[in-house]
Protein backbone atom coordinates (compact mmCIF):
# COMPACT_ATOMS: atom_id res chain seq x y z
CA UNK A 1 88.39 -126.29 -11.29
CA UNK A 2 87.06 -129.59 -10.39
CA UNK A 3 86.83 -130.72 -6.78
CA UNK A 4 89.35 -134.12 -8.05
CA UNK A 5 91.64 -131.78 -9.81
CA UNK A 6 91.94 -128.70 -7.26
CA UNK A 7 93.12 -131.67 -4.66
CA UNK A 8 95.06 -133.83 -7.44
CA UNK A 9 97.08 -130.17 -7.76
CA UNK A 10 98.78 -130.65 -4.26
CA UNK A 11 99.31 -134.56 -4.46
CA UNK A 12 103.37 -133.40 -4.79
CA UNK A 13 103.37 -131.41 -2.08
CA UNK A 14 101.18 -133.06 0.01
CA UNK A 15 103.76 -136.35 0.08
CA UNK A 16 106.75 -133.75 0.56
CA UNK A 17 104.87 -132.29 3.70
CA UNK A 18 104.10 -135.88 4.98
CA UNK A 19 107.60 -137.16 4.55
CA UNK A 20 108.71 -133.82 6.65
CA UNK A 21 106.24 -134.91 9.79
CA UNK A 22 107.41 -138.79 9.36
CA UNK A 23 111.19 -137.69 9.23
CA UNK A 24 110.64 -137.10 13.43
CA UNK A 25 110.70 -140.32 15.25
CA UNK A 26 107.83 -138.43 17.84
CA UNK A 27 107.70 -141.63 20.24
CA UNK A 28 106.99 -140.57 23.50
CA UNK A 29 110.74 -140.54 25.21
CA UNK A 30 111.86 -139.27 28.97
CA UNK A 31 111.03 -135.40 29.50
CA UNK A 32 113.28 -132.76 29.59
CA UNK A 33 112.36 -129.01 30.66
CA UNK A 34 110.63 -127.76 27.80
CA UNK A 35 109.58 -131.14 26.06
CA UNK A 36 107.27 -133.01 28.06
CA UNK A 37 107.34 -136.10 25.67
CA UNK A 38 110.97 -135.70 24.43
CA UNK A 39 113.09 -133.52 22.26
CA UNK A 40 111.77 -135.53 19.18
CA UNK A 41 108.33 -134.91 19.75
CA UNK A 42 108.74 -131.64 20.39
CA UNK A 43 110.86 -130.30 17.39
CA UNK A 44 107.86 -132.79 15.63
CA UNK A 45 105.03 -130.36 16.67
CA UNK A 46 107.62 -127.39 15.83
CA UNK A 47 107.68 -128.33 12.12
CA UNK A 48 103.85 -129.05 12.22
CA UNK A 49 103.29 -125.81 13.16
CA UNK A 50 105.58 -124.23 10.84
CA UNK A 51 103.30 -126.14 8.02
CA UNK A 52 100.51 -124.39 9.75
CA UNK A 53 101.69 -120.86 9.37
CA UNK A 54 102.50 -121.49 5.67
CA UNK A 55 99.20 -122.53 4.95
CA UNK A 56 97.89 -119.49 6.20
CA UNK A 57 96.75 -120.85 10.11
CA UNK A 58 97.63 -118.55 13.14
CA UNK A 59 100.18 -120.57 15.20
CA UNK A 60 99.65 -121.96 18.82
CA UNK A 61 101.50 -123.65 20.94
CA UNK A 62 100.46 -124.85 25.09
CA UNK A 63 103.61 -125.74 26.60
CA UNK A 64 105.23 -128.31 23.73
CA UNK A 65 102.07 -130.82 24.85
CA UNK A 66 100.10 -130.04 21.81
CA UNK A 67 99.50 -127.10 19.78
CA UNK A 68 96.96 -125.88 16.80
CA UNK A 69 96.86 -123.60 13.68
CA UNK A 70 93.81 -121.47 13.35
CA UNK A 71 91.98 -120.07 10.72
CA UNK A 72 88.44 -117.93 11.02
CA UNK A 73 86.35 -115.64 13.23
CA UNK A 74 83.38 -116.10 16.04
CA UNK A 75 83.13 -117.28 19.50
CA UNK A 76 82.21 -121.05 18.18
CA UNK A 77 85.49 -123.40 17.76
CA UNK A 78 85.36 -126.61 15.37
CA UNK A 79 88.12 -128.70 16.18
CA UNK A 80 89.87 -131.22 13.86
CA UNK A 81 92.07 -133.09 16.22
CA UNK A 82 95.06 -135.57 15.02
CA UNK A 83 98.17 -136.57 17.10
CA UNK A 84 101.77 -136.14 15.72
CA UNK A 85 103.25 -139.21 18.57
CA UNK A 86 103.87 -142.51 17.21
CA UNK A 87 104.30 -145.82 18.35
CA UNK A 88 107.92 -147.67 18.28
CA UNK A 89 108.88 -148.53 15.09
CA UNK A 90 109.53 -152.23 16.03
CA UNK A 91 111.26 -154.34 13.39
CA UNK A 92 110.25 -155.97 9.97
CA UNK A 93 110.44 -152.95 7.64
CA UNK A 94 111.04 -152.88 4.23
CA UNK A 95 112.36 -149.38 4.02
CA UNK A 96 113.30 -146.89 7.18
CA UNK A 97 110.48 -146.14 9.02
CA UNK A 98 111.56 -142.84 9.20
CA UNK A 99 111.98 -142.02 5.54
CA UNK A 100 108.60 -141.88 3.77
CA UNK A 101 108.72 -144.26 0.69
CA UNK A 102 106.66 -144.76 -2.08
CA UNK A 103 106.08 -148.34 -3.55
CA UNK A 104 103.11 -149.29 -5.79
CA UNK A 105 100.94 -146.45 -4.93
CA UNK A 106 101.64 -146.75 -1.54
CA UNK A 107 103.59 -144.44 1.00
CA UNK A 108 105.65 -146.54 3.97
CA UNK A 109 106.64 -144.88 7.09
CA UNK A 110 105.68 -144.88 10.72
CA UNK A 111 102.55 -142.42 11.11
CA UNK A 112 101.68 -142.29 7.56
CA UNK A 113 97.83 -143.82 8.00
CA UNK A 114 98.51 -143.08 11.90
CA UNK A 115 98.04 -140.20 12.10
CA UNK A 116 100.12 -137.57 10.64
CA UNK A 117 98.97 -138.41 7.03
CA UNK A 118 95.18 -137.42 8.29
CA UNK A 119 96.55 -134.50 9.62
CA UNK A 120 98.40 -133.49 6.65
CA UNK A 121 95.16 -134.42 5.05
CA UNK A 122 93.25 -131.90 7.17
CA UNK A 123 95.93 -129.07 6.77
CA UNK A 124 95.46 -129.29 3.33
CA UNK A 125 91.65 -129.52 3.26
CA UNK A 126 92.09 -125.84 5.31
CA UNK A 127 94.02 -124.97 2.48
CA UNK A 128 91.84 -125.91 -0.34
CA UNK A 129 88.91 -124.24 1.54
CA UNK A 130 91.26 -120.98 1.58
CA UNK A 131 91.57 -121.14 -2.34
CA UNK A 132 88.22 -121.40 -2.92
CA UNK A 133 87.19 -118.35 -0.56
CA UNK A 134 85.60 -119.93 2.00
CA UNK A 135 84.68 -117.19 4.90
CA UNK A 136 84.89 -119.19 7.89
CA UNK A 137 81.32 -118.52 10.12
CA UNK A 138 83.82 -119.83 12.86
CA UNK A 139 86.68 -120.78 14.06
CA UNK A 140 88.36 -123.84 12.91
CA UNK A 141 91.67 -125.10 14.67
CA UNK A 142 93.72 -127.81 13.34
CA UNK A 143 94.68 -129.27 16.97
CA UNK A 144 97.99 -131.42 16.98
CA UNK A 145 98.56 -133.54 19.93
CA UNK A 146 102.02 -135.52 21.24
CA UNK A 147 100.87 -137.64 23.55
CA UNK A 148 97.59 -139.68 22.00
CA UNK A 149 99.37 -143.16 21.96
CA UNK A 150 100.59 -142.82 25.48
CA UNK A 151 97.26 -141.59 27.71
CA UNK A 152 96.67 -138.42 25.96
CA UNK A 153 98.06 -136.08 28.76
CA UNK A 154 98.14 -133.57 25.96
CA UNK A 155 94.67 -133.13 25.52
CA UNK A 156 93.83 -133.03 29.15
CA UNK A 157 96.32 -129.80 28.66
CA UNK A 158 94.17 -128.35 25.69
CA UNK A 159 90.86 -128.37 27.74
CA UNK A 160 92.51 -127.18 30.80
CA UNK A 161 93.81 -124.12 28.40
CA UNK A 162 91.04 -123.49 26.02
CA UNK A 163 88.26 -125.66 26.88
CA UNK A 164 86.02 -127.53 24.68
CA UNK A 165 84.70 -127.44 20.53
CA UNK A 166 81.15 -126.82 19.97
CA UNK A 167 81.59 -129.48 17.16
CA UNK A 168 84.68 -131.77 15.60
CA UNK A 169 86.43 -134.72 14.65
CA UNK A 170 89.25 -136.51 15.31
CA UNK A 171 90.73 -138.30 11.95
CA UNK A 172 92.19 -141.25 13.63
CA UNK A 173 89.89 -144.46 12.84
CA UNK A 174 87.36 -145.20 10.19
CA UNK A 175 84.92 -143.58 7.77
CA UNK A 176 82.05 -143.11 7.97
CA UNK A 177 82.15 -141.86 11.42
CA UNK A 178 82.86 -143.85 14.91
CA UNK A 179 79.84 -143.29 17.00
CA UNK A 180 80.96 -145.53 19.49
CA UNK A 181 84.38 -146.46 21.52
CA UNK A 182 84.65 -149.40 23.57
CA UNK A 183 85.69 -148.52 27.38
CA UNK A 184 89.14 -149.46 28.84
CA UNK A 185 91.35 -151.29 31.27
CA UNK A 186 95.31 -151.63 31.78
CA UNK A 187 96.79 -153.52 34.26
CA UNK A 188 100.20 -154.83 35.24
CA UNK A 189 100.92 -158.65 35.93
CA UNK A 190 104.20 -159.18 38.14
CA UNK A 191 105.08 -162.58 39.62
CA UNK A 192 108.10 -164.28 40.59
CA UNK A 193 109.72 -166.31 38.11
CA UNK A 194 113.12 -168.34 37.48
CA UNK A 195 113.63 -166.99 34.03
CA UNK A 196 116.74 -164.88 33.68
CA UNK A 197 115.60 -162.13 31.57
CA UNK A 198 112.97 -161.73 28.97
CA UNK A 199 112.66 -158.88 26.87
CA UNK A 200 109.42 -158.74 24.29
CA UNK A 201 107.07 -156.05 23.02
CA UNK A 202 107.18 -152.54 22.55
CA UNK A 203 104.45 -151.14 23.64
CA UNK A 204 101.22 -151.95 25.93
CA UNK A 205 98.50 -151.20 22.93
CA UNK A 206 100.83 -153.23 20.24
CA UNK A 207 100.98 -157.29 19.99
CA UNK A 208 104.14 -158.54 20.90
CA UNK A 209 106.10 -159.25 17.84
CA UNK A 210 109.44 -160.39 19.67
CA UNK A 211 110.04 -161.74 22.43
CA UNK A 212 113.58 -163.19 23.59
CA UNK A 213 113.76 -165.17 26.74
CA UNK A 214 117.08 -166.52 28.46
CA UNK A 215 117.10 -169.93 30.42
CA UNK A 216 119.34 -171.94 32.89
CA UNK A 217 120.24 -174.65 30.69
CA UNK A 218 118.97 -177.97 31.29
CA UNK A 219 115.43 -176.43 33.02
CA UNK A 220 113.50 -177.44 30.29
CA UNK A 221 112.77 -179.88 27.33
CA UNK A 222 114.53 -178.07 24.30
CA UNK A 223 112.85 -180.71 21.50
CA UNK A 224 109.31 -179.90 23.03
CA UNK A 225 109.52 -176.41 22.99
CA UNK A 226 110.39 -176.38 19.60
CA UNK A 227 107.63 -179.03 18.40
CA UNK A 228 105.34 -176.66 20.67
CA UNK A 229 106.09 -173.95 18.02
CA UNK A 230 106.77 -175.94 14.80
CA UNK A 231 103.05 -177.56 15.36
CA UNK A 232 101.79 -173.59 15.57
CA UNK A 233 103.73 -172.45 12.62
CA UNK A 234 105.77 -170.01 14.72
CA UNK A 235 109.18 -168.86 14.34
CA UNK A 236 112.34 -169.01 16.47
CA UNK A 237 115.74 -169.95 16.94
CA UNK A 238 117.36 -171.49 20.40
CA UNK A 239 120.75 -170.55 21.05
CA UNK A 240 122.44 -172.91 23.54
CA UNK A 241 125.45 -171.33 25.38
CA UNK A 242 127.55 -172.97 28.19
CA UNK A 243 125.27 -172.44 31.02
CA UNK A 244 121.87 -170.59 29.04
CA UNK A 245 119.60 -171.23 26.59
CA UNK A 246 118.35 -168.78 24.56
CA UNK A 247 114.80 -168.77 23.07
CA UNK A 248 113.87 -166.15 20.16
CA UNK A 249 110.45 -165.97 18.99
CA UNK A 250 108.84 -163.83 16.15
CA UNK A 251 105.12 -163.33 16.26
CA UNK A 252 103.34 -160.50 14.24
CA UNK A 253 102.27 -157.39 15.50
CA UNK A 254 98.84 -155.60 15.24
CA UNK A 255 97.12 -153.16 17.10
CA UNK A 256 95.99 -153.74 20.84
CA UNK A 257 92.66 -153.41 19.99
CA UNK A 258 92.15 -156.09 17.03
CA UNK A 259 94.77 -158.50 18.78
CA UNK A 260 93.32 -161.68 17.03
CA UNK A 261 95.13 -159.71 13.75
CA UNK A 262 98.08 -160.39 15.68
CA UNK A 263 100.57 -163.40 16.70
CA UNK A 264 101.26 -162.49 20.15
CA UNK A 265 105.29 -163.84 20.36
CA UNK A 266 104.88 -163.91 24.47
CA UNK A 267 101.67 -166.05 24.98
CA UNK A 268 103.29 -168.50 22.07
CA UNK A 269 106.86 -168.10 24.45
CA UNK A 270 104.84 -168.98 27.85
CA UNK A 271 102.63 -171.74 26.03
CA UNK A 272 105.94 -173.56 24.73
CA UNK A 273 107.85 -173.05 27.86
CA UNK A 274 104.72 -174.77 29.56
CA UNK A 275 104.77 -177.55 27.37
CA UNK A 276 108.84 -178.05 27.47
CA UNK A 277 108.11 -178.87 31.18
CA UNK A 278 109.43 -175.63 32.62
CA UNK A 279 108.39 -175.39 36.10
CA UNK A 280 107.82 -171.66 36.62
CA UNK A 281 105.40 -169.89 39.03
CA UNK A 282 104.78 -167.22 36.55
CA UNK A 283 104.90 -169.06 33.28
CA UNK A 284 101.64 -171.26 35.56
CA UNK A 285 99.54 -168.31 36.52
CA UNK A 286 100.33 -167.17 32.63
CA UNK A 287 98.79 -170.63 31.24
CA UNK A 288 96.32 -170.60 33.35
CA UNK A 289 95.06 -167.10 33.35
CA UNK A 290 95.98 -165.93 29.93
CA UNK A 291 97.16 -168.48 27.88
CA UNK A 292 96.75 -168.29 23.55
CA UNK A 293 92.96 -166.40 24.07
CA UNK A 294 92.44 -162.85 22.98
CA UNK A 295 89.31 -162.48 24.77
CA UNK A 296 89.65 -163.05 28.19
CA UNK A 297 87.86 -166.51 28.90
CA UNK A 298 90.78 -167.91 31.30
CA UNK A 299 90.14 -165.37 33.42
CA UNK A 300 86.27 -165.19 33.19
CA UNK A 301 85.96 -161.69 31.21
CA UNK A 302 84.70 -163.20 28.11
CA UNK A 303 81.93 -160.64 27.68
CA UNK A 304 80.20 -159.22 24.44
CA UNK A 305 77.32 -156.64 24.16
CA UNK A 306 75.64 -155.86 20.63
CA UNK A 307 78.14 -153.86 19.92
CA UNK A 308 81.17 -156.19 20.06
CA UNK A 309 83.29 -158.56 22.46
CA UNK A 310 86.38 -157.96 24.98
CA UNK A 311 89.82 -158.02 23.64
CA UNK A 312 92.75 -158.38 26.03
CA UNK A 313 96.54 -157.97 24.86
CA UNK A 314 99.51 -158.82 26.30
CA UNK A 315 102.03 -156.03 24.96
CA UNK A 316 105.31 -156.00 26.88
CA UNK A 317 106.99 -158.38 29.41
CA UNK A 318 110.26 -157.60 31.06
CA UNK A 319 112.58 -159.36 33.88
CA UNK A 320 112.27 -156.83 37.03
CA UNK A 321 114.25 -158.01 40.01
CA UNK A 322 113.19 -161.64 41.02
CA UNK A 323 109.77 -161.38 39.19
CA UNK A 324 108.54 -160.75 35.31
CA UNK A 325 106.34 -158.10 34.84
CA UNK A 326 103.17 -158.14 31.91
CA UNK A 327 101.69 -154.90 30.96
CA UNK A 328 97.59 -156.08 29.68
CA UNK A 329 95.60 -153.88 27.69
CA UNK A 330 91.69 -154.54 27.52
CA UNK A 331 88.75 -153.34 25.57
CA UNK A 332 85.59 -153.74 27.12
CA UNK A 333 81.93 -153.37 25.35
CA UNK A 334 80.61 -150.09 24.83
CA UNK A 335 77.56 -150.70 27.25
CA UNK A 336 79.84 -153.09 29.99
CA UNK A 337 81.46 -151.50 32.88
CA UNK A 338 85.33 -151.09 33.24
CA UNK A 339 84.94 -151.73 36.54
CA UNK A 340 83.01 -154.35 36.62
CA UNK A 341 85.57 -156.11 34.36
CA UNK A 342 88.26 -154.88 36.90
CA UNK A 343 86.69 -156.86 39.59
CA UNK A 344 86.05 -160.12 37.70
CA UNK A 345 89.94 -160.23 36.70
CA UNK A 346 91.07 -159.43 40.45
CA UNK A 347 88.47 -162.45 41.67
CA UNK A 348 90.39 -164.63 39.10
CA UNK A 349 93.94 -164.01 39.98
CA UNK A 350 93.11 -164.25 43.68
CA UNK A 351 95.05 -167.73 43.98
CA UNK A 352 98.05 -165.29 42.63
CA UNK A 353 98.21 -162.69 45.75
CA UNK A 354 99.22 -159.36 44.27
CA UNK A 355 100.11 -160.41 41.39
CA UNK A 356 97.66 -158.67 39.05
CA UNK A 357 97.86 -154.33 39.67
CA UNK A 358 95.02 -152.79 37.77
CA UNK A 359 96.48 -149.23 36.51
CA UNK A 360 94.14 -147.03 34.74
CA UNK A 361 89.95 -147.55 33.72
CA UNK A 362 88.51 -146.00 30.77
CA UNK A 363 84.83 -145.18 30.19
CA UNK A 364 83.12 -146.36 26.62
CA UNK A 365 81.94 -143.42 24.34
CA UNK A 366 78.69 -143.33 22.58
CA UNK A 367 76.92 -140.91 20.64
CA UNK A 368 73.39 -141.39 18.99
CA UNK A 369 73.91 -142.07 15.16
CA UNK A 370 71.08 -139.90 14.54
CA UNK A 371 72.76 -136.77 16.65
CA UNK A 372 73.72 -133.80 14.49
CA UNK A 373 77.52 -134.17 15.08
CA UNK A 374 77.44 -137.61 13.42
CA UNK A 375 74.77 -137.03 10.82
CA UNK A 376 77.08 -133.87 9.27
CA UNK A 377 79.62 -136.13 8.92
CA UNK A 378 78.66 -138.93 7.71
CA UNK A 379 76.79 -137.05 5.08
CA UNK A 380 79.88 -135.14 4.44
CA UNK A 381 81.88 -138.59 3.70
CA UNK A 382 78.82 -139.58 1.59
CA UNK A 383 78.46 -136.41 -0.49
CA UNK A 384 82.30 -136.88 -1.93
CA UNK A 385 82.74 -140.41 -1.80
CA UNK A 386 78.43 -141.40 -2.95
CA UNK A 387 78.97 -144.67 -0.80
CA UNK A 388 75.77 -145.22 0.74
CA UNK A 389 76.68 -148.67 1.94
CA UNK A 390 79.07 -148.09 4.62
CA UNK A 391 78.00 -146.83 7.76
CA UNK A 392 79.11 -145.69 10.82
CA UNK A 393 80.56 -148.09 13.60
CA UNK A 394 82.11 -148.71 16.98
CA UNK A 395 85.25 -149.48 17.80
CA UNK A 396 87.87 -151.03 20.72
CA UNK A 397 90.60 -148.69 19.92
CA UNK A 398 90.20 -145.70 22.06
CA UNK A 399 90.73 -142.10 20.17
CA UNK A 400 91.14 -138.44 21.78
CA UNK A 401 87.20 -138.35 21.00
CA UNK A 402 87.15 -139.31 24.63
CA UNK A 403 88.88 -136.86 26.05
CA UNK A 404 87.20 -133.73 24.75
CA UNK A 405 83.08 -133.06 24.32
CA UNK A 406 81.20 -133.32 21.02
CA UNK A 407 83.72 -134.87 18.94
CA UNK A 408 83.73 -138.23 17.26
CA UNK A 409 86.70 -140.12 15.47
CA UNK A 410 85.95 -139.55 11.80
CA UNK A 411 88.43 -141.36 8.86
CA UNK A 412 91.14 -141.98 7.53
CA UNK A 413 90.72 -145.35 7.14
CA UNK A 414 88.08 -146.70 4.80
CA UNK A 415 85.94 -149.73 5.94
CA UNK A 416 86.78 -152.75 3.63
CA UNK A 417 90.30 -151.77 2.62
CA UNK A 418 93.91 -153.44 3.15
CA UNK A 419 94.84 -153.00 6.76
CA UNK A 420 97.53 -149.95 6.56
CA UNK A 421 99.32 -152.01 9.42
CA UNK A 422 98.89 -149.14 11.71
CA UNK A 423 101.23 -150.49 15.10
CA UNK A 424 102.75 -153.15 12.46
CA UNK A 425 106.00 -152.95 10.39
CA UNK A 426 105.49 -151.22 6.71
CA UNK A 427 102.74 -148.74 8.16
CA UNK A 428 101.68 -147.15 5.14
CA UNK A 429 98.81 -145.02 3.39
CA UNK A 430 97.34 -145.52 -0.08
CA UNK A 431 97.99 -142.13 -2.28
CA UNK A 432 94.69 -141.79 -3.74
CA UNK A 433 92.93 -142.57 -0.48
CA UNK A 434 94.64 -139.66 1.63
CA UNK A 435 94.16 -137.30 -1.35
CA UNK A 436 90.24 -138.30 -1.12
CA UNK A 437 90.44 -137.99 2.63
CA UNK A 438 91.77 -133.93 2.10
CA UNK A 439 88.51 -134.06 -0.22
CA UNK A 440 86.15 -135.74 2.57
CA UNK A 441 87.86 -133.15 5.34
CA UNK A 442 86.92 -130.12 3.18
CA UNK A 443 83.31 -131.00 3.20
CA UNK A 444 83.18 -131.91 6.62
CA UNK A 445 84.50 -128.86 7.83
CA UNK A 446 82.14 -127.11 5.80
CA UNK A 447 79.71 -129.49 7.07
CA UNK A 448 80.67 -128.43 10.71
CA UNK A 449 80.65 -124.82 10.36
CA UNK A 450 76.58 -124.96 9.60
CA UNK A 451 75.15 -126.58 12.70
């Protein structure tokens, strides 16, 4: 049988399996005693492993954090390593998020490109391997994490359980290969603020789609907040009540790491409000310090290396007590420090005391393109696919390649398609392309299992 036709043979049940894993809305929720990341994610990883077992993989699960299906024999461990958590659904969907749907070749439903199609893509590639009687020189676990999109506390648990991989891959970015992750910085910006409430965002690595802000009427210009907006092309309604104004505006959403993709509905809220003459001590340190930029100049962070620029988002704001609180999600350059970036942005909100809180620094990643680990699998990806164009890149979004050794993030997107609108309303996955990524996984594995 043909390597096209022995994968084309699943395509049926390869959607069925993928619509079971989207069915679970796995967002991280509060924790209960045996479901560190809610009862959700947990009956999730359940049915994941279920799949496992059917397809012939030995069962595992570490506490309800994450869990893996194994197949083979040796002391040596290749990992494939996806993550069954998604973001918040958000709104502007076509069809239910939760309900995998298939429109013009496409398949719509939150984690469908990220990342439980590539994961369904990789059980399957274990599967094909199985028909064709591979003998397994070592053991290969299909790792399944809950936690990836919210610090990746579940991987921390695998390597404090079973340690590291001699060799693997996360599928959770771009083919050929990711030989490089930009470093990391999240901080919290809280500062007093008349504003009633404000609610926008859903999530510190997503743009702000939404954001709704309420107003003492009569504390700002209503016909230059909206010509602040209708000069943008932005969209919102006001909704004047007896004593508040209401202010609704609709940005689009994108992921945290590409946030020029995105129309951030909370810088476009503070940048209107600013014009409208609303005199605000946070909606000022905002304007001044953040503004409409994506890559930090207000503050003084605007920094590149060869390897790509800083990107700073602005994902959730929220009224807390007599203040408004911003989280900020950065991507420094692979060869920059995180620190280093830390202090600049504390020097620059100085004239703000305590206003900025920075929460959590991530190193970059970098591995050689010439190392074996991304040599196999790049050549793997070239060997099915015979693109000898593309090559392997960096990247700001940060993958669980960082949390575990020898491992690099490895598909399922492919450079030069339509965005999937991974973080974005209508998430969805091309058909053909995830049956080419079980093909791509198949050799890579095999690739693996040599060096």
């Amino acid at each position: 049988m043909s390597t096209k036709n022995r994968i084309k043979r699943y395509e049926q049940e390869i959607i069925k399996t993928l619509a079971e894993l989207v069915a679970f809305d796995s967002v991280k929720t509060l924790a209960t005693e045996d479901a560190p990341f809610g009862i959700a994610n947990k009956e999730c990883l359940h049915k994941a492993l279920e799949l496992c077992q059917k397809h012939g993989l030995t069962p595992h699960n570490l506490d309800n954090y994450i869990g893996y299906g194994e197949i083979g024999s040796g002391d040596e461990v290749i990992g494939v390593l996806g993550h069954l958590d998604v973001v918040p659904a958000g709104e502007g969907w076509d069809s239910d998020p939760f309900t995998l749907t298939e429109r013009d070749g496409k398949l719509f439903g939150r984690g469908a490109s990220d990342d439980k199609g590539a994961v369904v893509a990789s059980l399957f590639a274990l599967q094909v391997l199985q028909d064709e009687g591979y003998q397994f020189p070592k053991r290969v676990r299909l790792i399944m994490g809950c936690d990836e999109e919210s610090g990746s506390s579940c991987l921390k648990h695998y390597v404090e359980k079973e340690g590291h991989f001699q060799y693997g891959f996360t599928p959770d970015a771009l083919f050929p290969g990711v030989f490089g992750e930009k470093g990391s910085l999240g901080a919290i910006i809280s500062y007093e603020s008349s504003i009633i409430d404000i609610q926008g965002g859903v999530a510190p690595n997503v743009v702000c789609n939404h954001c709704i802000t309420t107003v003492k009427k009569d504390s700002l210009d209503v016909d230059r907040f909206q010509q602040a907006l209708i000069e943008k092309n932005i969209k919102f309604t006001i909704t004047k009540n007896e004593d508040t104004i209401i202010l609704d505006v609709q940005g689009v959403a994108a992921h945290a790491s590409t946030p020029e993709h995105g129309i951030n509905a909370i810088s476009f809220t503070m940048e209107a409000l600013h014009k409208a003459g609303f005199d605000d001590p946070f909606v000022k340190l905002y304007n001044e310090l953040i503004g409409l930029k994506t890559d930090g100049s207000l503050c003084g962070i605007n920094l590149s290396d060869q390897y790509g620029s800083l990107t700073l988002n602005i994902g959730v704001i929220k009224k807390e007590g007599s203040k408004l609180s911003a989280s900020v999600d950065i991507r420094v350059p692979l060869t920059l420090s995180s620190d280093d970036v830390a202090q600049k942005m504390s020097e620059a909100f100085s004239n703000y005391p305590n206003s900025l809180n920075i929460v959590r620094i991530g190193p970059s990643l970098f591995y050689p393109i010439e190392s074996p680990l991304v040599t196999s699998l790049v050549s793997a990806y070239r060997q099915v696919t015979h693109d000898y164009t593309s090559v392997p890149a960096t990247m700001g979004g940060g993958t669980y390649a960082k949390g575990i050794n020898n491992c690099i993030a490895f598909g399922g997107e492919f450079q030069n398609e339509e965005n999937c609108h991974m973080h974005d309303a209508n998430e969805f996955i091309k058909i053909e392309n995830l049956l080419l990524q079980v093909e791509i996984y198949v050799q890579a594995i095999k690739n693996l299992c040599q060096l």
